[in-house]
PDB file of N, CA and C in Angstrom:
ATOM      1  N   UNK A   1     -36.607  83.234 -55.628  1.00  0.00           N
ATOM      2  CA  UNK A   1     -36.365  84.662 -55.575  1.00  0.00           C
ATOM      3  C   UNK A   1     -34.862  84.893 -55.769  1.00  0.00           C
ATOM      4  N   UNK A   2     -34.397  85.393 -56.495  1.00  0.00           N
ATOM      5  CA  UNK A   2     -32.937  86.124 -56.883  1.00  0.00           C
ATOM      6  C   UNK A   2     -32.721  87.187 -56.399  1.00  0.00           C
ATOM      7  N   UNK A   3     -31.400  87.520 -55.919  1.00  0.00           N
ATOM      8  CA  UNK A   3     -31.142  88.977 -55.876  1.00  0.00           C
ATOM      9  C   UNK A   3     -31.516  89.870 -56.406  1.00  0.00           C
ATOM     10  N   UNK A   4     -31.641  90.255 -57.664  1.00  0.00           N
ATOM     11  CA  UNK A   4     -32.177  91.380 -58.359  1.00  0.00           C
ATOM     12  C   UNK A   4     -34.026  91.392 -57.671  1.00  0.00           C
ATOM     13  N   UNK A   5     -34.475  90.195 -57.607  1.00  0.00           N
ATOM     14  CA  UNK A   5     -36.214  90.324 -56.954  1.00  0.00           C
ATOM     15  C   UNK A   5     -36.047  91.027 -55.242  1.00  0.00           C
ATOM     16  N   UNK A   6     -34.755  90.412 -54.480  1.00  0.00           N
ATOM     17  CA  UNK A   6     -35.304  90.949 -53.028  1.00  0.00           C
ATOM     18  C   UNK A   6     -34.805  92.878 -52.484  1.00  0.00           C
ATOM     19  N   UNK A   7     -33.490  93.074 -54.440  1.00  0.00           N
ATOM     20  CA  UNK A   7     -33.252  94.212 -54.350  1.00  0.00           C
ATOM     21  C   UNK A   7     -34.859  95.222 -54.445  1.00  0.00           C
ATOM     22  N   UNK A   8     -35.346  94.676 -55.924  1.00  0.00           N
ATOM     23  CA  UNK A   8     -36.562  94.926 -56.241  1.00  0.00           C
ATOM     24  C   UNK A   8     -37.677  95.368 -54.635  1.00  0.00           C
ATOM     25  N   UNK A   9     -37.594  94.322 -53.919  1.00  0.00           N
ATOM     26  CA  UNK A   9     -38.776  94.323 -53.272  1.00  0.00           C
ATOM     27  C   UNK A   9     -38.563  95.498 -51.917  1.00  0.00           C
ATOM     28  N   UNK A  10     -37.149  94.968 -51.703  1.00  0.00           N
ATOM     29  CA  UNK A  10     -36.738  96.218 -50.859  1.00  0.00           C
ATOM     30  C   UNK A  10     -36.902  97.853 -51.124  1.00  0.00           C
ATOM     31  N   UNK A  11     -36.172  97.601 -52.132  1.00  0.00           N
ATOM     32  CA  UNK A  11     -36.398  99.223 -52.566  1.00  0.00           C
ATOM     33  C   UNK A  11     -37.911  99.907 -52.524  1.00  0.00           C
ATOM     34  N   UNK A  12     -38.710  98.547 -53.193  1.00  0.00           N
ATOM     35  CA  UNK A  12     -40.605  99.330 -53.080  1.00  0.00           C
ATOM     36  C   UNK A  12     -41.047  99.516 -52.001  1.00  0.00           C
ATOM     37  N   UNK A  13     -40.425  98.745 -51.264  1.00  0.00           N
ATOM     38  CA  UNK A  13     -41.194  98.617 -49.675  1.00  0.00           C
ATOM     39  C   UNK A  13     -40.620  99.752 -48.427  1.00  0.00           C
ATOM     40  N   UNK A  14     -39.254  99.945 -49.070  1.00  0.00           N
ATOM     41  CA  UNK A  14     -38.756 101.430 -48.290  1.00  0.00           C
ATOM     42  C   UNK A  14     -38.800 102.541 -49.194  1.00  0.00           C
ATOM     43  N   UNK A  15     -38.591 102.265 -50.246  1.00  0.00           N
ATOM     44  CA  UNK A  15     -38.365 104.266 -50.931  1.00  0.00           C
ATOM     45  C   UNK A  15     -36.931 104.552 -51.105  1.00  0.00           C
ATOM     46  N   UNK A  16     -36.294 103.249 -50.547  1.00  0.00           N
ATOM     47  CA  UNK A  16     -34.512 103.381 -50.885  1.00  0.00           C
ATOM     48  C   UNK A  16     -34.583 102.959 -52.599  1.00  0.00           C
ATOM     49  N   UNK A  17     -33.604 103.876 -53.364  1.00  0.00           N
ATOM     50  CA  UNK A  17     -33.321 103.546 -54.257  1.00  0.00           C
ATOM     51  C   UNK A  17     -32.376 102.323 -54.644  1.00  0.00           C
ATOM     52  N   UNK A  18     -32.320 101.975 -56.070  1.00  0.00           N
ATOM     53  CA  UNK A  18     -32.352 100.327 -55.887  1.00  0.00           C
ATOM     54  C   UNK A  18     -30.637 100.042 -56.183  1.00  0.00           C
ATOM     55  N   UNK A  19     -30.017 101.169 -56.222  1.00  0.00           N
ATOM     56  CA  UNK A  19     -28.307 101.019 -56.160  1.00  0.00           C
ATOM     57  C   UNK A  19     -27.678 100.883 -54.925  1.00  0.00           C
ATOM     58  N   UNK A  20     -28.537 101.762 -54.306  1.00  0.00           N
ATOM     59  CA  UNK A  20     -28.329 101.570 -52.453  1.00  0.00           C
ATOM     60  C   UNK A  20     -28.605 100.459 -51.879  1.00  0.00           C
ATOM     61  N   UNK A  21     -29.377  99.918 -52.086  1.00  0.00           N
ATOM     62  CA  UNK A  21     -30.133  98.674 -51.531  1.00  0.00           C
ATOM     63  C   UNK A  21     -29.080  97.669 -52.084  1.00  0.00           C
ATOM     64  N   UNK A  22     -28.660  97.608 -53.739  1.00  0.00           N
ATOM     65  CA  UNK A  22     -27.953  96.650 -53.724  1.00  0.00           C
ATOM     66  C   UNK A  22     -26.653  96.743 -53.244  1.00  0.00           C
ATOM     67  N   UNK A  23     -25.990  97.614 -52.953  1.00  0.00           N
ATOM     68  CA  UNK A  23     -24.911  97.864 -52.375  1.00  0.00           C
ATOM     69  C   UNK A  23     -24.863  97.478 -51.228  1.00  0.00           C
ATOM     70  N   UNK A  24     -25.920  97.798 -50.027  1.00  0.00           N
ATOM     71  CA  UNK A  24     -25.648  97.019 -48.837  1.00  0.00           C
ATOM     72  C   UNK A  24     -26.658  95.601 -48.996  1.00  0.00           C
ATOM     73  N   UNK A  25     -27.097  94.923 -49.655  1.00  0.00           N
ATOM     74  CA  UNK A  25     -27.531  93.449 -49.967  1.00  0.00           C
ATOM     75  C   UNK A  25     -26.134  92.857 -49.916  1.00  0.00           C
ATOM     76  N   UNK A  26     -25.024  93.449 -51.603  1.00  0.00           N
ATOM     77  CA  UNK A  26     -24.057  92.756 -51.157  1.00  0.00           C
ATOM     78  C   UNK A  26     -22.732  92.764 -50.537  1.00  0.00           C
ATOM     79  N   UNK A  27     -22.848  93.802 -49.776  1.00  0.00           N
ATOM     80  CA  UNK A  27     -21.941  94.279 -48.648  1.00  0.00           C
ATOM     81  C   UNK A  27     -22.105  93.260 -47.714  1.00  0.00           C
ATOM     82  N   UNK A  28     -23.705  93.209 -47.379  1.00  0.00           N
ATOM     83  CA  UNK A  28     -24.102  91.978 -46.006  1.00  0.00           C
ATOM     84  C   UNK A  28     -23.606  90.574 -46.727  1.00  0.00           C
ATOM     85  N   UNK A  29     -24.240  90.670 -47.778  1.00  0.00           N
ATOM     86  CA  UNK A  29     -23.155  88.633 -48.061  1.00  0.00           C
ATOM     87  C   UNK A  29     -21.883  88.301 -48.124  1.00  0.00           C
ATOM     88  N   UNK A  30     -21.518  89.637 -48.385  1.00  0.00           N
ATOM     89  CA  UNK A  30     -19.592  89.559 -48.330  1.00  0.00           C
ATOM     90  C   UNK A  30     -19.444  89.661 -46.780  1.00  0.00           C
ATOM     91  N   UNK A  31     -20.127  90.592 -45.740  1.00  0.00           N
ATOM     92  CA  UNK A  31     -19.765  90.156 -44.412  1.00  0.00           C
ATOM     93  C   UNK A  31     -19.976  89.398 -43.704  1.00  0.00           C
ATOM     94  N   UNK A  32     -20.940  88.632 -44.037  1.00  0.00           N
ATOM     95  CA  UNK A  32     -21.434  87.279 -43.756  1.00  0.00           C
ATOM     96  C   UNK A  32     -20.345  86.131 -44.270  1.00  0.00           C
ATOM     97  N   UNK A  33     -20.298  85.880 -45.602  1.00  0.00           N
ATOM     98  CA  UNK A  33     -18.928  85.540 -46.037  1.00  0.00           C
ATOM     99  C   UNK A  33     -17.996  84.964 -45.876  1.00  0.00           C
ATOM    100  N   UNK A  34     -17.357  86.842 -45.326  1.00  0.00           N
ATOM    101  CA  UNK A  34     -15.574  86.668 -45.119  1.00  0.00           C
ATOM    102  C   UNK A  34     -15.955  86.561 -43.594  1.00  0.00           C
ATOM    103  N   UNK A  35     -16.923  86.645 -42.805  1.00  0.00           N
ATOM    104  CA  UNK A  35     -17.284  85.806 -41.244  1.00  0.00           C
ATOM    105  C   UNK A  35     -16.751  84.222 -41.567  1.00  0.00           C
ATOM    106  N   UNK A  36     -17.633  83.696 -42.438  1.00  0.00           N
ATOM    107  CA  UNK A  36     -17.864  82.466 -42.066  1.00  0.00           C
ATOM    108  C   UNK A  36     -16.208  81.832 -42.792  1.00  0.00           C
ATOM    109  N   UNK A  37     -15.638  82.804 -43.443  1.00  0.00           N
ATOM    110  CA  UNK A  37     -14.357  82.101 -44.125  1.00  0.00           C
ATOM    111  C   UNK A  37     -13.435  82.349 -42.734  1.00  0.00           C
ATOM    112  N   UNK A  38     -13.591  82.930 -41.944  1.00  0.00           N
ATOM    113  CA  UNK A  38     -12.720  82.969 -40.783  1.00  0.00           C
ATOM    114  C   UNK A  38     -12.858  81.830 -39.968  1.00  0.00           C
ATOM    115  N   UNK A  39     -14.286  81.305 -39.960  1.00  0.00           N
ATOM    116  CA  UNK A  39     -14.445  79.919 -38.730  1.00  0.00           C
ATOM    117  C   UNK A  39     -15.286  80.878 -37.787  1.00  0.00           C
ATOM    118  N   UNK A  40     -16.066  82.083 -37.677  1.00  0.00           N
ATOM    119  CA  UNK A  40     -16.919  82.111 -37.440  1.00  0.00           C
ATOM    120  C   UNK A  40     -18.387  82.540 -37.852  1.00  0.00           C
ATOM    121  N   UNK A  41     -19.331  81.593 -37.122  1.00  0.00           N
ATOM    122  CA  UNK A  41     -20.764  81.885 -37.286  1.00  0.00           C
ATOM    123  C   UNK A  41     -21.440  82.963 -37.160  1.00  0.00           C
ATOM    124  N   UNK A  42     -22.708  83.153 -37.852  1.00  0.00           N
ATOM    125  CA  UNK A  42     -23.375  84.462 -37.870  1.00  0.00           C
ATOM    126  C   UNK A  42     -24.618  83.989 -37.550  1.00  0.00           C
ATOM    127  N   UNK A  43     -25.024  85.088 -36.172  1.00  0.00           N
ATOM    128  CA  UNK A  43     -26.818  84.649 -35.762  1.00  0.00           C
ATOM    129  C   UNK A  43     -27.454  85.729 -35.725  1.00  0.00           C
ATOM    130  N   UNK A  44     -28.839  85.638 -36.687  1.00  0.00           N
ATOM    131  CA  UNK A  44     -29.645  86.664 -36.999  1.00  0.00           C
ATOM    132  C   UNK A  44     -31.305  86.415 -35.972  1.00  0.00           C
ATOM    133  N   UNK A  45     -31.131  86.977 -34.831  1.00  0.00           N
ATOM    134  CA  UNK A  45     -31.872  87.126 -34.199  1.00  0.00           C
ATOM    135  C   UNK A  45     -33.150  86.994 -34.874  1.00  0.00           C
ATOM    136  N   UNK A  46     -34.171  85.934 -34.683  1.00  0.00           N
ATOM    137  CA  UNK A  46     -35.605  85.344 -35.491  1.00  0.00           C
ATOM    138  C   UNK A  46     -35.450  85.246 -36.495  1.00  0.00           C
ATOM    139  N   UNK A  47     -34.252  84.929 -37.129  1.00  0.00           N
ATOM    140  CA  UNK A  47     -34.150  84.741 -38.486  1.00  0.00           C
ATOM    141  C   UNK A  47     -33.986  83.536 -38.412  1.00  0.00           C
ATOM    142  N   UNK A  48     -32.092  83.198 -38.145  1.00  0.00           N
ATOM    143  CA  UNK A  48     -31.288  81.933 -38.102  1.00  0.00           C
ATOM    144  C   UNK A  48     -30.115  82.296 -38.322  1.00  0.00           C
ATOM    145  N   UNK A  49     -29.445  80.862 -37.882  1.00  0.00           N
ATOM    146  CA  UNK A  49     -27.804  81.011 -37.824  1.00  0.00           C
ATOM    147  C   UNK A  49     -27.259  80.486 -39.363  1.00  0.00           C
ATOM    148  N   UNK A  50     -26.054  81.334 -39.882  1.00  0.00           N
ATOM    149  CA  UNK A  50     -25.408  80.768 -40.797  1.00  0.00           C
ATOM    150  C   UNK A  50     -24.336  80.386 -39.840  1.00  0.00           C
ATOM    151  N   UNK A  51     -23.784  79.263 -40.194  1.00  0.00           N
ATOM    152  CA  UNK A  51     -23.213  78.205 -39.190  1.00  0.00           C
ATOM    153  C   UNK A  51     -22.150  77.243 -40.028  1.00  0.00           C
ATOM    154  N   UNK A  52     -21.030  77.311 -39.967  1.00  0.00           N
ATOM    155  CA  UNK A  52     -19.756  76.489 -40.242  1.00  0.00           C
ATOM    156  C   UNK A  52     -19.933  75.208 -39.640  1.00  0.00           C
ATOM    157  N   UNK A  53     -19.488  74.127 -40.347  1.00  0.00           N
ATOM    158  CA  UNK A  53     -19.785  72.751 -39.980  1.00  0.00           C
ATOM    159  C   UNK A  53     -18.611  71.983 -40.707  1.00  0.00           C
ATOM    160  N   UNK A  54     -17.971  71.275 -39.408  1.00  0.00           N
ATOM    161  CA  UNK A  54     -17.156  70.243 -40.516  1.00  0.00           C
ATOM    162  C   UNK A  54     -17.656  68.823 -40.379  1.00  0.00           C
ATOM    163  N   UNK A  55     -17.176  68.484 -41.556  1.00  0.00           N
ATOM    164  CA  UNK A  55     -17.964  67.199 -42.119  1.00  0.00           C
ATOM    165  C   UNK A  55     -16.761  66.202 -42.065  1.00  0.00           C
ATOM    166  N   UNK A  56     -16.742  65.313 -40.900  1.00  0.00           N
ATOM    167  CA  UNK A  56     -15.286  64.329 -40.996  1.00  0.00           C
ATOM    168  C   UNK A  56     -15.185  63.596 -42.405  1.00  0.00           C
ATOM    169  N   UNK A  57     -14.066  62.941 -42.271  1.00  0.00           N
ATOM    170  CA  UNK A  57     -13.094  62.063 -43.643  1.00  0.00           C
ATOM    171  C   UNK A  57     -14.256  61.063 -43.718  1.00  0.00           C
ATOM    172  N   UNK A  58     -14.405  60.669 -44.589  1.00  0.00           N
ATOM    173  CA  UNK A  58     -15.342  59.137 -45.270  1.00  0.00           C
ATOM    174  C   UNK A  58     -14.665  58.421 -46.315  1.00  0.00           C
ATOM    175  N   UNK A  59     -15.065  57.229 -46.467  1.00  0.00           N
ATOM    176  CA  UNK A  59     -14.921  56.488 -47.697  1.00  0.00           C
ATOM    177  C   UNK A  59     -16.003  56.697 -48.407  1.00  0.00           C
ATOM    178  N   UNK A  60     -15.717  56.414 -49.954  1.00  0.00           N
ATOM    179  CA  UNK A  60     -16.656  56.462 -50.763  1.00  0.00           C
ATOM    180  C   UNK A  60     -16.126  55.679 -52.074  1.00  0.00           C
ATOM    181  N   UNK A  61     -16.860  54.810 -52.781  1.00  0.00           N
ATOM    182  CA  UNK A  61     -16.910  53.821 -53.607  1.00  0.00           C
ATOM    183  C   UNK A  61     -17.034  54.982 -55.106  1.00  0.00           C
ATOM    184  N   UNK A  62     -15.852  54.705 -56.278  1.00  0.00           N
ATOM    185  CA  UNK A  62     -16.000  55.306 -57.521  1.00  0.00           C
ATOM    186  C   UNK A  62     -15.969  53.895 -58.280  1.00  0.00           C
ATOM    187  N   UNK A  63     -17.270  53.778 -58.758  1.00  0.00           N
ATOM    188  CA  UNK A  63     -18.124  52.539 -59.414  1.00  0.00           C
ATOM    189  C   UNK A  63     -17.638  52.457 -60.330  1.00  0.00           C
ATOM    190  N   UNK A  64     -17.298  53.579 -61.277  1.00  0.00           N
ATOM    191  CA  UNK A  64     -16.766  53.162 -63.065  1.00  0.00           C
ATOM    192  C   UNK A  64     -15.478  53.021 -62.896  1.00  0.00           C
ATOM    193  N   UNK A  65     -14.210  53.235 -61.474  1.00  0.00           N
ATOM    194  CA  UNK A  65     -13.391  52.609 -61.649  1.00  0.00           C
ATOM    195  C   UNK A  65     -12.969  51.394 -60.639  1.00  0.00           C
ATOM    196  N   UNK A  66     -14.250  50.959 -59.823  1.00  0.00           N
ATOM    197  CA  UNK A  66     -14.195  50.201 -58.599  1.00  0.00           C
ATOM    198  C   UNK A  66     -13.265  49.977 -57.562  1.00  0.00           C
ATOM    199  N   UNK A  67     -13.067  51.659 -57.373  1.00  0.00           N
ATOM    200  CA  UNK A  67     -12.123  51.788 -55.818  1.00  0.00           C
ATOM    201  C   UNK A  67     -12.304  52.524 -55.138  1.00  0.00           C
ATOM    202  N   UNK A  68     -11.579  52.227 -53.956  1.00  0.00           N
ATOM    203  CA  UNK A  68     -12.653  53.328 -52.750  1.00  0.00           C
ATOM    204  C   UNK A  68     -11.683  54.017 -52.623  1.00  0.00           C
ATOM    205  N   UNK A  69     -12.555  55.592 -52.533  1.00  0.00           N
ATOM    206  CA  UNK A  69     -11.834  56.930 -52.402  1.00  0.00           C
ATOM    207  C   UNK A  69     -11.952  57.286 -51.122  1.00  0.00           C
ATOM    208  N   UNK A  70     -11.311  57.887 -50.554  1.00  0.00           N
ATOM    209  CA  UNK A  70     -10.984  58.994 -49.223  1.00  0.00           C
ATOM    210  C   UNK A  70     -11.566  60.007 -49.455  1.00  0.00           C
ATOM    211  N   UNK A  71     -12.518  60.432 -49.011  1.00  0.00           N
ATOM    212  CA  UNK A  71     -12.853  61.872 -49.266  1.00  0.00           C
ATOM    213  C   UNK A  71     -12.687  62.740 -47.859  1.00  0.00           C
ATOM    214  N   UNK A  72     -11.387  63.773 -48.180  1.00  0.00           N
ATOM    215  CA  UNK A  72     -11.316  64.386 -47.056  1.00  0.00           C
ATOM    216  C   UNK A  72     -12.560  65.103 -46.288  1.00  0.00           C
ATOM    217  N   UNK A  73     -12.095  65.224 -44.848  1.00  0.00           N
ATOM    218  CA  UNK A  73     -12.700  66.367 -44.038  1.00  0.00           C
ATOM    219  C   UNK A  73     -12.947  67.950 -44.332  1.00  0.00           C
ATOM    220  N   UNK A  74     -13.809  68.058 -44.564  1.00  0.00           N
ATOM    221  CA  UNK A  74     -13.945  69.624 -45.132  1.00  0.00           C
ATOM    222  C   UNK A  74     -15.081  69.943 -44.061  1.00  0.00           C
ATOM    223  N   UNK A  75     -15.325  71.873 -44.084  1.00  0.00           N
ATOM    224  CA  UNK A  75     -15.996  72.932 -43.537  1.00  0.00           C
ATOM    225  C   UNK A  75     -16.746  73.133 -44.597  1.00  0.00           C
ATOM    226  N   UNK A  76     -18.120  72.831 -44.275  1.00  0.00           N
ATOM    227  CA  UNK A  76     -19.130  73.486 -45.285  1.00  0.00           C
ATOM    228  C   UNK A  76     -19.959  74.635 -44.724  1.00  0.00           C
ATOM    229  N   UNK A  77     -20.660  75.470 -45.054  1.00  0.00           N
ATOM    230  CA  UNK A  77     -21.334  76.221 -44.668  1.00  0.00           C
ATOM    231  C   UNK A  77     -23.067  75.732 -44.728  1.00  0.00           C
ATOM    232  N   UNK A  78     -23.960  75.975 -43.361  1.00  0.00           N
ATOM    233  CA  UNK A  78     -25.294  75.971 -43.548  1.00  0.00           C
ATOM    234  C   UNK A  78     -25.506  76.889 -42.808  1.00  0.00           C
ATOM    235  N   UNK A  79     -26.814  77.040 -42.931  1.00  0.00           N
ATOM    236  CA  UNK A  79     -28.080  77.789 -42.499  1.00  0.00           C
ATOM    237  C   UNK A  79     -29.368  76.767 -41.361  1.00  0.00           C
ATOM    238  N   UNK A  80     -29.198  77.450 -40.589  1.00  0.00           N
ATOM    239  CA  UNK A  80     -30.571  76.558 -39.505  1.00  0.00           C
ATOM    240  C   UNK A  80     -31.643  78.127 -38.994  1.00  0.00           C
ATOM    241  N   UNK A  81     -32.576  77.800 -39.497  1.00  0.00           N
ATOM    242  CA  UNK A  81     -33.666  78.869 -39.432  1.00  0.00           C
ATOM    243  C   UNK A  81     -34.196  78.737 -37.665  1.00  0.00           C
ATOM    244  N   UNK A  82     -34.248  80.251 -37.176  1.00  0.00           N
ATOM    245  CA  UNK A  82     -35.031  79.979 -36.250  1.00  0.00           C
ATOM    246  C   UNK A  82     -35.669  79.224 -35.527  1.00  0.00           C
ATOM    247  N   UNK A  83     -36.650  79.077 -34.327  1.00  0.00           N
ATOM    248  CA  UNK A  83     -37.245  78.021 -34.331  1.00  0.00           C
ATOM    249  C   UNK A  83     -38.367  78.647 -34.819  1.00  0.00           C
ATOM    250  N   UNK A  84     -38.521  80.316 -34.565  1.00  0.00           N
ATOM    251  CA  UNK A  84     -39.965  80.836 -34.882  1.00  0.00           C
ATOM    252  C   UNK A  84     -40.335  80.830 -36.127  1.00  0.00           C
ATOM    253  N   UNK A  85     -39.346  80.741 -37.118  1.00  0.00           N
ATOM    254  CA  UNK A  85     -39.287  81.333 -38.433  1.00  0.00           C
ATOM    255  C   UNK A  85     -39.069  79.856 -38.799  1.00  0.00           C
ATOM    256  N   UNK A  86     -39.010  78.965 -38.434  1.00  0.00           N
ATOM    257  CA  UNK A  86     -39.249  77.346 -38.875  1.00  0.00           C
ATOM    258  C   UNK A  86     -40.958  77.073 -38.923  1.00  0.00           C
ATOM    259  N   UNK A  87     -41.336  77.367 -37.363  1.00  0.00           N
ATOM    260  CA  UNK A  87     -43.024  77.091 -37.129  1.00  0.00           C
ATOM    261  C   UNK A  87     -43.946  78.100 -37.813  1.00  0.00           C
ATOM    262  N   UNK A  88     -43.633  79.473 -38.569  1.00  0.00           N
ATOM    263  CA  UNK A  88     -44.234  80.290 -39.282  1.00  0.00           C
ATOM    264  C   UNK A  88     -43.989  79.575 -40.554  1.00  0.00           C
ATOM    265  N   UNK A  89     -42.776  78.824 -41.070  1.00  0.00           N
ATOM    266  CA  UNK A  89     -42.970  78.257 -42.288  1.00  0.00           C
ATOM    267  C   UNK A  89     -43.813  76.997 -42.160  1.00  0.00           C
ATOM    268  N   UNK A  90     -43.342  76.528 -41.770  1.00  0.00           N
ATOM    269  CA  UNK A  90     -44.748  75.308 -41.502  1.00  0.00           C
ATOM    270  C   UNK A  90     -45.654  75.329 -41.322  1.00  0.00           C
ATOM    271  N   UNK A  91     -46.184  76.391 -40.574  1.00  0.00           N
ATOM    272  CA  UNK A  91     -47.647  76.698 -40.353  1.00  0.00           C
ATOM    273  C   UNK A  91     -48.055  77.183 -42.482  1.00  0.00           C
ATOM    274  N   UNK A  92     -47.091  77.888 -42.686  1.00  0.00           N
ATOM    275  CA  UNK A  92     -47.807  78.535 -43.947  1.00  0.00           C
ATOM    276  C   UNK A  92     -47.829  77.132 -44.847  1.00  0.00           C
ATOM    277  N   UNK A  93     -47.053  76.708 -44.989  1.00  0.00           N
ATOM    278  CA  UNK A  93     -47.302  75.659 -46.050  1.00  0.00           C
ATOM    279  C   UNK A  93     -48.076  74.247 -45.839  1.00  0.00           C
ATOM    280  N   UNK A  94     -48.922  74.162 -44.861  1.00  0.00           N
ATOM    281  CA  UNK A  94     -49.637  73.257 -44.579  1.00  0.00           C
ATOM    282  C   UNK A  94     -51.320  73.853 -45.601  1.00  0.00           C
TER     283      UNK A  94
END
């Protein structure tokens, strides 16, 4: 599903027209976003948390020139779904 489909689906399912809808679609990902570019997390009550994570320093082997690289510590961003909205997906796809 793409943006333009959940603008789509929104708009049919409320009666909001579909410029409005996309306007606050991507209003919410930019505040979600520039949240998570600050260092903090966002929790959507039965949804899930979008959640900042850092990932410590590692080595890692570059084969075509056979030496080991440093790959720094970086902040990635995930998502951890509910627990309800985990066991409603599982239940459906069984």
């Amino acid at each position: 599903m793409t943006k333009a489909d959940i603008v789509s689906e929104i708009s049919r399912n409320t009666g909001i027209d579909k410029a409005t809808v996309l306007t606050t679609v991507e209003n919410f990902m930019e505040t979600v976003m520039n949240s998570m570019k600050s260092g903090n997390n966002v929790y959507l009550r039965g949804f899930g948390s979008f959640v900042v994570k850092k990932r410590a320093a590692k080595a890692a082997r570059d084969i075509q020139n056979d030496v080991t690289i440093i790959i720094p510590e970086r902040y990635v961003p995930t998502f951890k779904p509910s627990h309800q909205f985990a066991e409603d997906l599982k239940n459906k796809l069984k």
